[in-house]
C-alpha atoms as a PDB file:
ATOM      1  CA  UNK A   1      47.122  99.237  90.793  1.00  0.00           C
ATOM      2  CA  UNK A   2      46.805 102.343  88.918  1.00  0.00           C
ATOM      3  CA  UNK A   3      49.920 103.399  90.779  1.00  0.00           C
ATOM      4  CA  UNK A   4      52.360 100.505  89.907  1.00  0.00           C
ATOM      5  CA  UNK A   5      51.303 101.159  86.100  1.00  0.00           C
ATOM      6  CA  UNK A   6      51.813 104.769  86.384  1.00  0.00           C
ATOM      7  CA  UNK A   7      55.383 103.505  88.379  1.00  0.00           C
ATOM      8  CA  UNK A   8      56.266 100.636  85.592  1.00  0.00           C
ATOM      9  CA  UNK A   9      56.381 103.439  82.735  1.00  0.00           C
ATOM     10  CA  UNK A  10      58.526 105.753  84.260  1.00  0.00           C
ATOM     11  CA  UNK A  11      61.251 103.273  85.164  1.00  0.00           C
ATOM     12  CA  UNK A  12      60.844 101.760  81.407  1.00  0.00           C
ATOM     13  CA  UNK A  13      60.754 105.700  79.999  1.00  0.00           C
ATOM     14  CA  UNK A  14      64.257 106.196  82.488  1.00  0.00           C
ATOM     15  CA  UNK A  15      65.619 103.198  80.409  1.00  0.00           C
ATOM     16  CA  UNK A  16      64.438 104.030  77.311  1.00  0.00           C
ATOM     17  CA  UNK A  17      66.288 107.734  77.681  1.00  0.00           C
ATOM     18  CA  UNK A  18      69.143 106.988  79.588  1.00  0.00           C
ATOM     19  CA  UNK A  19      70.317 103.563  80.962  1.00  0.00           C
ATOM     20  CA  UNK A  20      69.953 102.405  77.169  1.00  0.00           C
ATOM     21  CA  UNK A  21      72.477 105.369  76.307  1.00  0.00           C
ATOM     22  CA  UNK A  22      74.941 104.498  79.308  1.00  0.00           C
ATOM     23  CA  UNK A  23      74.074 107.747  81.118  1.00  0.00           C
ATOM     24  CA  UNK A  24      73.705 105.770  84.494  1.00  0.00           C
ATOM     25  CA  UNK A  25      73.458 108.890  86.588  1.00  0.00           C
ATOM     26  CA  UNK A  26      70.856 110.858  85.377  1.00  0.00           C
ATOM     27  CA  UNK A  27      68.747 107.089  85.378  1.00  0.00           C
ATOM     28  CA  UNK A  28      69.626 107.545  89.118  1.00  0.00           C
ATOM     29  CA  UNK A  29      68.587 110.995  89.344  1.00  0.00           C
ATOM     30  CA  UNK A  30      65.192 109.988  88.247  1.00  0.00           C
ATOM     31  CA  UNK A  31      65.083 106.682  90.019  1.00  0.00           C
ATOM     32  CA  UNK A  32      65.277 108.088  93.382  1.00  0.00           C
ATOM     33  CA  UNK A  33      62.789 110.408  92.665  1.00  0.00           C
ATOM     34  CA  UNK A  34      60.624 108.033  91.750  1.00  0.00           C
ATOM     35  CA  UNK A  35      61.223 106.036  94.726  1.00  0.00           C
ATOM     36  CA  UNK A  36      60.884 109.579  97.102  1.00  0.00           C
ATOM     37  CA  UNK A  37      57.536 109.546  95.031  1.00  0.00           C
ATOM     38  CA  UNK A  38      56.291 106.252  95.286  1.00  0.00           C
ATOM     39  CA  UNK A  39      58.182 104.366  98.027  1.00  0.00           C
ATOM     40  CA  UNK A  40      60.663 101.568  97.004  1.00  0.00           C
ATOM     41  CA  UNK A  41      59.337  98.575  94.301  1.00  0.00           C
ATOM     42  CA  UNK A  42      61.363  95.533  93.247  1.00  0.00           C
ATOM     43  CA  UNK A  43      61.918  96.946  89.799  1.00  0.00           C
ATOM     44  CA  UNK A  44      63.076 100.370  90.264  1.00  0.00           C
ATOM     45  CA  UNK A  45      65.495  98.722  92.882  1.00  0.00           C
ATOM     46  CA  UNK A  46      66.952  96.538  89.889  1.00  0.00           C
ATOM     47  CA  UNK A  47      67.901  99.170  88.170  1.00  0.00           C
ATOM     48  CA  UNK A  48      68.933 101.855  90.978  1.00  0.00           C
ATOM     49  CA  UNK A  49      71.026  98.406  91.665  1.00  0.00           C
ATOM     50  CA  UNK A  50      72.036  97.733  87.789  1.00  0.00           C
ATOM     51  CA  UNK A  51      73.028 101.724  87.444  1.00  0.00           C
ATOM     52  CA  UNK A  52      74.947 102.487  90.574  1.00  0.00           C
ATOM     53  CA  UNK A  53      77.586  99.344  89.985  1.00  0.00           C
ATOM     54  CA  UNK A  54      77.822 100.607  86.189  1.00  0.00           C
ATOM     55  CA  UNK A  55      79.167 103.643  88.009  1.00  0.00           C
ATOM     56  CA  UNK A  56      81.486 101.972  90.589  1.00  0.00           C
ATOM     57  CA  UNK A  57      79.357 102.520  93.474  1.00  0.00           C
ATOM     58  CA  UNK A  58      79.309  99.210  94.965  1.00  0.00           C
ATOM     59  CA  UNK A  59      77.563  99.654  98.273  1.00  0.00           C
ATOM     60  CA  UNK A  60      74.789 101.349  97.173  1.00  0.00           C
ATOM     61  CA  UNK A  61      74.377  98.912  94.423  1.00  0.00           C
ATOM     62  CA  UNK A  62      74.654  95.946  96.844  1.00  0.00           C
ATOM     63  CA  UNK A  63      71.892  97.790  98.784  1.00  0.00           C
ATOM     64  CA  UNK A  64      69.440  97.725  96.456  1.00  0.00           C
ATOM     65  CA  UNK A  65      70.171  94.792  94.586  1.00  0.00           C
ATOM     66  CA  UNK A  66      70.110  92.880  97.818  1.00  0.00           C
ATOM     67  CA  UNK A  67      66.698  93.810  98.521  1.00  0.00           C
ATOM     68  CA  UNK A  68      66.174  91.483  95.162  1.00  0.00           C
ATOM     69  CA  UNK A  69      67.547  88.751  95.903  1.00  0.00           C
ATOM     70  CA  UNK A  70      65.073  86.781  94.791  1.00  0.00           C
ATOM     71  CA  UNK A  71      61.397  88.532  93.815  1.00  0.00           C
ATOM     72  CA  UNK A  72      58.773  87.287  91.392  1.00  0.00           C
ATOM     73  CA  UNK A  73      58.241  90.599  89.883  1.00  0.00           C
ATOM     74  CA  UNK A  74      61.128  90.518  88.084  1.00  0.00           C
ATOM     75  CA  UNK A  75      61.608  88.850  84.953  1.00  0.00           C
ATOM     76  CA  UNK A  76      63.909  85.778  84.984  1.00  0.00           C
ATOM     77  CA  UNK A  77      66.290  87.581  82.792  1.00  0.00           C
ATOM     78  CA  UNK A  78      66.166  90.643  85.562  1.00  0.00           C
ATOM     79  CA  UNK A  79      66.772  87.931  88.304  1.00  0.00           C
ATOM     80  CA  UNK A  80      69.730  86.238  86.990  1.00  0.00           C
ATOM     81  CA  UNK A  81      71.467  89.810  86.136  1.00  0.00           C
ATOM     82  CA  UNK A  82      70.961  90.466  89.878  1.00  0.00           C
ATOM     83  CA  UNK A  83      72.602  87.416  90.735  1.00  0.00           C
ATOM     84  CA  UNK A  84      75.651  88.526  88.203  1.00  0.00           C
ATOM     85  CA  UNK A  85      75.906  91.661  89.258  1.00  0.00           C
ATOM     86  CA  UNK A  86      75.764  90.783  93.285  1.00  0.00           C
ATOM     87  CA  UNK A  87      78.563  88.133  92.130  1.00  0.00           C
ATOM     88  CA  UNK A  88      80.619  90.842  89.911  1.00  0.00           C
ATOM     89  CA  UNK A  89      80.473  92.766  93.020  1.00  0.00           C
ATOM     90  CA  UNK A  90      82.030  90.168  95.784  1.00  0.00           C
ATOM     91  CA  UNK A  91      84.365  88.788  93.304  1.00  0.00           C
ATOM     92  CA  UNK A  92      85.508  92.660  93.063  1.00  0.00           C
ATOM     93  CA  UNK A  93      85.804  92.694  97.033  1.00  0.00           C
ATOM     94  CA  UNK A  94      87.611  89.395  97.313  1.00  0.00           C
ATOM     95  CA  UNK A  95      84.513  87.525  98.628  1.00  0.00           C
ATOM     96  CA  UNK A  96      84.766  84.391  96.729  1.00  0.00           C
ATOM     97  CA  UNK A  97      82.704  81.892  98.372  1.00  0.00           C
ATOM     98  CA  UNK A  98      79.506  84.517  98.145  1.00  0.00           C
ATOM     99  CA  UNK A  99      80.844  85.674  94.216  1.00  0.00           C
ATOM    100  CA  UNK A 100      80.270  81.450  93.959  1.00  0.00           C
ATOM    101  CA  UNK A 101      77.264  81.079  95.456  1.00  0.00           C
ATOM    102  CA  UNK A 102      75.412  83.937  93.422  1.00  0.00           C
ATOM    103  CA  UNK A 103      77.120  82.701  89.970  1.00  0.00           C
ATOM    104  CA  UNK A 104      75.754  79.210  90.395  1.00  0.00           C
ATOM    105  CA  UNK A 105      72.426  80.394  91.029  1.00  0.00           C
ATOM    106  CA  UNK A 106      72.754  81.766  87.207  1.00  0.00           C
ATOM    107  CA  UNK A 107      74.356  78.647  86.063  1.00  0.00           C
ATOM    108  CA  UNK A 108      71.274  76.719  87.435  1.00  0.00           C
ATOM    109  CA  UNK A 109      69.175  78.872  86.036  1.00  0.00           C
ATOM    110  CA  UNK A 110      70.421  79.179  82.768  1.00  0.00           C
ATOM    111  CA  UNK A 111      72.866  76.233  82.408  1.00  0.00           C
ATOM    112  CA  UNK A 112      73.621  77.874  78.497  1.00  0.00           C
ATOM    113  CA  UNK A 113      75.292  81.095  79.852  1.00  0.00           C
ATOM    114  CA  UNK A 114      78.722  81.087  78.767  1.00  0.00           C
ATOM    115  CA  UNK A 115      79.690  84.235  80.559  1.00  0.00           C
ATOM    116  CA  UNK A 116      78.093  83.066  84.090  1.00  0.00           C
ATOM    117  CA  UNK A 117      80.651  80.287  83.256  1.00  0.00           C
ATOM    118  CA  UNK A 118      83.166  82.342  82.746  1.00  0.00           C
ATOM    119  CA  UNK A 119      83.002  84.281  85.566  1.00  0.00           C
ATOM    120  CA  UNK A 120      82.760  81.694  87.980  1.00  0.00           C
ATOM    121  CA  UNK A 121      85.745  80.155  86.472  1.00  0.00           C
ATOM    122  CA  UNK A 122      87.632  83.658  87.097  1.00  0.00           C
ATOM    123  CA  UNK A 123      86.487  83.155  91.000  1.00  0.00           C
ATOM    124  CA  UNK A 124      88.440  79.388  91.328  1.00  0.00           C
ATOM    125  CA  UNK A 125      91.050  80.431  90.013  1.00  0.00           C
ATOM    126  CA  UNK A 126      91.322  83.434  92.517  1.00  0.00           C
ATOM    127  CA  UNK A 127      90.405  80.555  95.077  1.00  0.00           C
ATOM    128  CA  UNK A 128      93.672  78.603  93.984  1.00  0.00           C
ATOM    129  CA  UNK A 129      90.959  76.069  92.796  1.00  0.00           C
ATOM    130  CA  UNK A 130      92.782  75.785  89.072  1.00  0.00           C
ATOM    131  CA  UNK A 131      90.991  72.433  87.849  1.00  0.00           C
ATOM    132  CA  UNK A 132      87.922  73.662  88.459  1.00  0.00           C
ATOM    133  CA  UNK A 133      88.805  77.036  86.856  1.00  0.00           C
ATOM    134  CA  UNK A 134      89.907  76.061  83.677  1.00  0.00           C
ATOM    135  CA  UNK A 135      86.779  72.903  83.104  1.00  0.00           C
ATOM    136  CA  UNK A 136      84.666  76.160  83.677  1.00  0.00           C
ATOM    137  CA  UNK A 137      86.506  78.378  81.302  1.00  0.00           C
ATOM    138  CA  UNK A 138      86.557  75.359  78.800  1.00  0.00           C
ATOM    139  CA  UNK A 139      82.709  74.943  79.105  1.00  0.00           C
ATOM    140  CA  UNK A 140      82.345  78.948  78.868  1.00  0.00           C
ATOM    141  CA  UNK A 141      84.611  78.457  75.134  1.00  0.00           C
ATOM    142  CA  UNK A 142      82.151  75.627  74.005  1.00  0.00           C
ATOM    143  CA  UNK A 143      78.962  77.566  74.799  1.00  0.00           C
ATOM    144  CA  UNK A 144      80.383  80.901  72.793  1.00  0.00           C
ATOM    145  CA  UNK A 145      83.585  80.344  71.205  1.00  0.00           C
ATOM    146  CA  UNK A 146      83.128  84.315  70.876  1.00  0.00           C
ATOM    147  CA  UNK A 147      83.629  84.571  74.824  1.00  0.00           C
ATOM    148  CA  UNK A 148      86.977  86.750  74.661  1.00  0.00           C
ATOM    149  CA  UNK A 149      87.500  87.103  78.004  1.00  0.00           C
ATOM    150  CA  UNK A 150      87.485  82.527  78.995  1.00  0.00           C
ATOM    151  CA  UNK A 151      89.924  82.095  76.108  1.00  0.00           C
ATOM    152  CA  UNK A 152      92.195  84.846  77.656  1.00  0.00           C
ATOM    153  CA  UNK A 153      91.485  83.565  81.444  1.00  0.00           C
ATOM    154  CA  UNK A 154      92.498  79.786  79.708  1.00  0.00           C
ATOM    155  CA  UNK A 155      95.591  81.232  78.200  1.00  0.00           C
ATOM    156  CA  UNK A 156      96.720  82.756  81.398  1.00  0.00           C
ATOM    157  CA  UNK A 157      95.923  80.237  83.829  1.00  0.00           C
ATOM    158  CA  UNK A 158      97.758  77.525  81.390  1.00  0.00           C
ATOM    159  CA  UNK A 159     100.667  80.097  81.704  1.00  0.00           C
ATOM    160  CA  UNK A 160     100.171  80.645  85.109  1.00  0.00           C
ATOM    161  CA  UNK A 161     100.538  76.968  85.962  1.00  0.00           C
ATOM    162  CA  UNK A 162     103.625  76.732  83.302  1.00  0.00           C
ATOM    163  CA  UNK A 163     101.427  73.406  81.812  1.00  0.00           C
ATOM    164  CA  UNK A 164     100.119  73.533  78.144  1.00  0.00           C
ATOM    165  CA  UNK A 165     101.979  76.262  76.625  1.00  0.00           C
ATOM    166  CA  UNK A 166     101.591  75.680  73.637  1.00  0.00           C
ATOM    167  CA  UNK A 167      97.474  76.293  74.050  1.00  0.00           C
ATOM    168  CA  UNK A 168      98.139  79.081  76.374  1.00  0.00           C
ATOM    169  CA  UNK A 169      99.391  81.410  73.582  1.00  0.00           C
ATOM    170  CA  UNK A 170      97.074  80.079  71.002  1.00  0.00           C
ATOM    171  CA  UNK A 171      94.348  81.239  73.620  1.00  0.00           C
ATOM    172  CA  UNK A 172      95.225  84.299  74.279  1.00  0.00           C
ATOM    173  CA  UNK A 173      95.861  84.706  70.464  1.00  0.00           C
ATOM    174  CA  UNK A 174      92.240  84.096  69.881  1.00  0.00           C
ATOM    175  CA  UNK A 175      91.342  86.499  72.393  1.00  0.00           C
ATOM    176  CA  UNK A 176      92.918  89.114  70.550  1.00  0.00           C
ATOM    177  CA  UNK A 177      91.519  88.293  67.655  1.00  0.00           C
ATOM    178  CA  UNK A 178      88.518  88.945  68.893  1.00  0.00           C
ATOM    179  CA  UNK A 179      89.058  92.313  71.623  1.00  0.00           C
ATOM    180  CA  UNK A 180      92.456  93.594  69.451  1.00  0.00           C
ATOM    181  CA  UNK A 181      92.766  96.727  72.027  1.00  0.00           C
ATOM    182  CA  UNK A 182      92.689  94.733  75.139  1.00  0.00           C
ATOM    183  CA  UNK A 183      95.970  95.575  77.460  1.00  0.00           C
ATOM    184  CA  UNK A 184      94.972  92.521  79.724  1.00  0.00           C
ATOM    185  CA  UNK A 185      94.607  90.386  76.967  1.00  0.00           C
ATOM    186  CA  UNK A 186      97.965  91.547  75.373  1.00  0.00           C
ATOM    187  CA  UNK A 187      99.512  91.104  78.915  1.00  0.00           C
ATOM    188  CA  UNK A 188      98.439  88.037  79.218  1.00  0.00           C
ATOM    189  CA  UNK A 189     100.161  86.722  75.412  1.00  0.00           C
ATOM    190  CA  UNK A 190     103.357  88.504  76.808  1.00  0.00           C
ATOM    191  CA  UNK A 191     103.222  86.308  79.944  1.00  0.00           C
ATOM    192  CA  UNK A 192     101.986  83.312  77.805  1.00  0.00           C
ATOM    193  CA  UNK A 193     105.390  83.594  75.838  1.00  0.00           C
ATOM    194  CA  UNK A 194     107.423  84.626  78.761  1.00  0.00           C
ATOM    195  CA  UNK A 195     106.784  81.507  80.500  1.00  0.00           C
ATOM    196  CA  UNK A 196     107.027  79.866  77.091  1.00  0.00           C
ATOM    197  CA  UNK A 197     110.273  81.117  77.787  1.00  0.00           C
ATOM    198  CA  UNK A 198     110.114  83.137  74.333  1.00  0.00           C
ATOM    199  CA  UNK A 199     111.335  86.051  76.027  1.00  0.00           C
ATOM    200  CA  UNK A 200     111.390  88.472  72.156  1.00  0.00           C
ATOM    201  CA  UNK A 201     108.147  88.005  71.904  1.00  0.00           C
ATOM    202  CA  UNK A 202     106.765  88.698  75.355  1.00  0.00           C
ATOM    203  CA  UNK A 203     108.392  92.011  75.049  1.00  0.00           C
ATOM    204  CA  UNK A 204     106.860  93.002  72.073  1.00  0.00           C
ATOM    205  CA  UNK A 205     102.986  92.047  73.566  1.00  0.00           C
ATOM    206  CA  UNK A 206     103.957  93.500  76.951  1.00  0.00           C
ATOM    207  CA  UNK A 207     104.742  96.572  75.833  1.00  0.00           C
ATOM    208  CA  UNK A 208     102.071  96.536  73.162  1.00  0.00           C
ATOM    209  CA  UNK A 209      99.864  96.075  76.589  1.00  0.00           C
ATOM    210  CA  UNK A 210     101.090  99.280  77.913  1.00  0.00           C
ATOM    211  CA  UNK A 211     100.082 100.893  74.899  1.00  0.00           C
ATOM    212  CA  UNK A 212      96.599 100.129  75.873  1.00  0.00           C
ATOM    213  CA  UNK A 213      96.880 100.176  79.240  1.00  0.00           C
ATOM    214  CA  UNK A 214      94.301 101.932  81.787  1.00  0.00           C
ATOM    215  CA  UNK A 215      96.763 103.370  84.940  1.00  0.00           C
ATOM    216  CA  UNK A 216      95.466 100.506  87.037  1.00  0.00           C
ATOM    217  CA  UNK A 217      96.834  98.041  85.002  1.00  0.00           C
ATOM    218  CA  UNK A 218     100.188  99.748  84.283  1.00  0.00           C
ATOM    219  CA  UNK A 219     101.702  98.199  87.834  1.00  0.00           C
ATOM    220  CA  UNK A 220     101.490  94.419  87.062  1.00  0.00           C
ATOM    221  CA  UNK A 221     102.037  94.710  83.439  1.00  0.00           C
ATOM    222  CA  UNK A 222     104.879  97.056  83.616  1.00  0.00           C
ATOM    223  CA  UNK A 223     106.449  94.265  86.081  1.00  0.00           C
ATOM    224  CA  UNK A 224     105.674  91.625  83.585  1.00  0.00           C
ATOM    225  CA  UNK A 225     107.261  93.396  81.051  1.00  0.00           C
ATOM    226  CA  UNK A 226     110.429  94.741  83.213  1.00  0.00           C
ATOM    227  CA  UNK A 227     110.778  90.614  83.810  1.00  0.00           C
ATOM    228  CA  UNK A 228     111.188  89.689  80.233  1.00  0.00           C
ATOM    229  CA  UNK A 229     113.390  92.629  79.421  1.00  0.00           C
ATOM    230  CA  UNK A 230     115.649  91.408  82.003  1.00  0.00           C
ATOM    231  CA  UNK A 231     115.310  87.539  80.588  1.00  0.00           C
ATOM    232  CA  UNK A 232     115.593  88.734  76.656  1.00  0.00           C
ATOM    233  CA  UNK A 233     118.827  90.658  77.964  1.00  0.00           C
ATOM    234  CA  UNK A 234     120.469  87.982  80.150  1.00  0.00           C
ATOM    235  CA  UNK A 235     119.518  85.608  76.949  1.00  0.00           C
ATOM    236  CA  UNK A 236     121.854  87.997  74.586  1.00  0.00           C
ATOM    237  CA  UNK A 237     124.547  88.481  76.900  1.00  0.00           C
END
């Protein structure tokens, strides 16, 4: 017993010092040390899980996090950010129905989490599913209207569809109003209005998106935004 206690305050001294700061790989440094030192524990896998997919290393993440699945040493707000993070991860490799299963475990648990909501709302409309995307984005909006990224994901799967047009931009407006140095959510006004078939104004928040733009993102959006150039031009011609 005297062990776990001695355990329990060096993982909470590792967050204190660095996963609070964001300096997720000096946490791990310590973490596996701690497990070389005192063999692997439900909590120090939570956050060797937690801190290697805040660095992009998804299989060692899913390794540990895995291992937690479900444990009743962790605290229930512990257990559901497993579950997000194991769905985060599978909706990131394309595996849907598992992204699914581990989002409504959080919804179940916690049927007032607007970004579990959200989330699993992003993974039917990657399924094609689009009703049930956008009655969970809509629920995600009524739980926080503050939830930037359901408004954009209801803008753009309005002006993905080509139905409510109309709300599609006023979405996406509001998520701008709330993340102003989003490229995604500036893409997705620009497509809003392109499809709106307001062709001047999707070329000014396309290429405002660029302006923001990470050099992942620069593909789609600079095809969105090499669309409406050729639209705005045919229009003045």
């Amino acid at each position: 017993m005297a062990l776990k206690e001695e355990l329990r305050k060096e993982v909470e001294r590792i967050h204190q010092t660095f996963i609070k700061k964001r300096q997720f790989s000096a946490a791990i440094e310590d973490l596996e040390h701690l497990k070389e030192q005192y063999g692997m524990d439900d909590v120090l896998a939570y956050y060797l899980g937690l801190c290697y997919a805040n660095i992009g290393k998804r299989e060692e993440a899913k390794r540990y996090l895995g291992l937690i699945n479900k444990s009743k040493q962790l605290t229930l707000i512990q257990q559901m950010q497993t579950w997000m993070l194991l769905g985060y991860i599978a909706t990131e490799e394309g595996n849907f129905p598992v992204a699914e299963e581990y989002l409504k475990r959080v919804i179940e648990t916690n049927p007032q989490s607007s970004m579990a909501y959200s989330s699993l709302g992003y993974v039917y409309f990657e399924m094609k599913r689009y009703d049930q995307a956008i009655l969970h984005f809509r629920k995600a909006i009524q739980l926080n209207p503050n939830n930037a990224g359901a408004h954009n994901n209801l803008g753009y799967t309005y002006a993905e569809l080509g139905i409510n047009l109309g709300e599609a931009i006023a979405e996406c407006r509001k998520a701008l109003q709330l993340s102003p140095k989003s490229a995604a959510y500036y893409d997705s006004l620009g497509w809003a209005y392109y499809m709106a078939e307001d062709y001047e104004n999707a070329v000014i928040y396309l290429q405002k998106a660029l302006d923001y733009a990470s050099p992942q993102q620069k593909t789609l959006i600079t095809e969105h935004l090499q669309r409406a150039y050729k639209k705005r031009d045919q229009g003045k011609r």
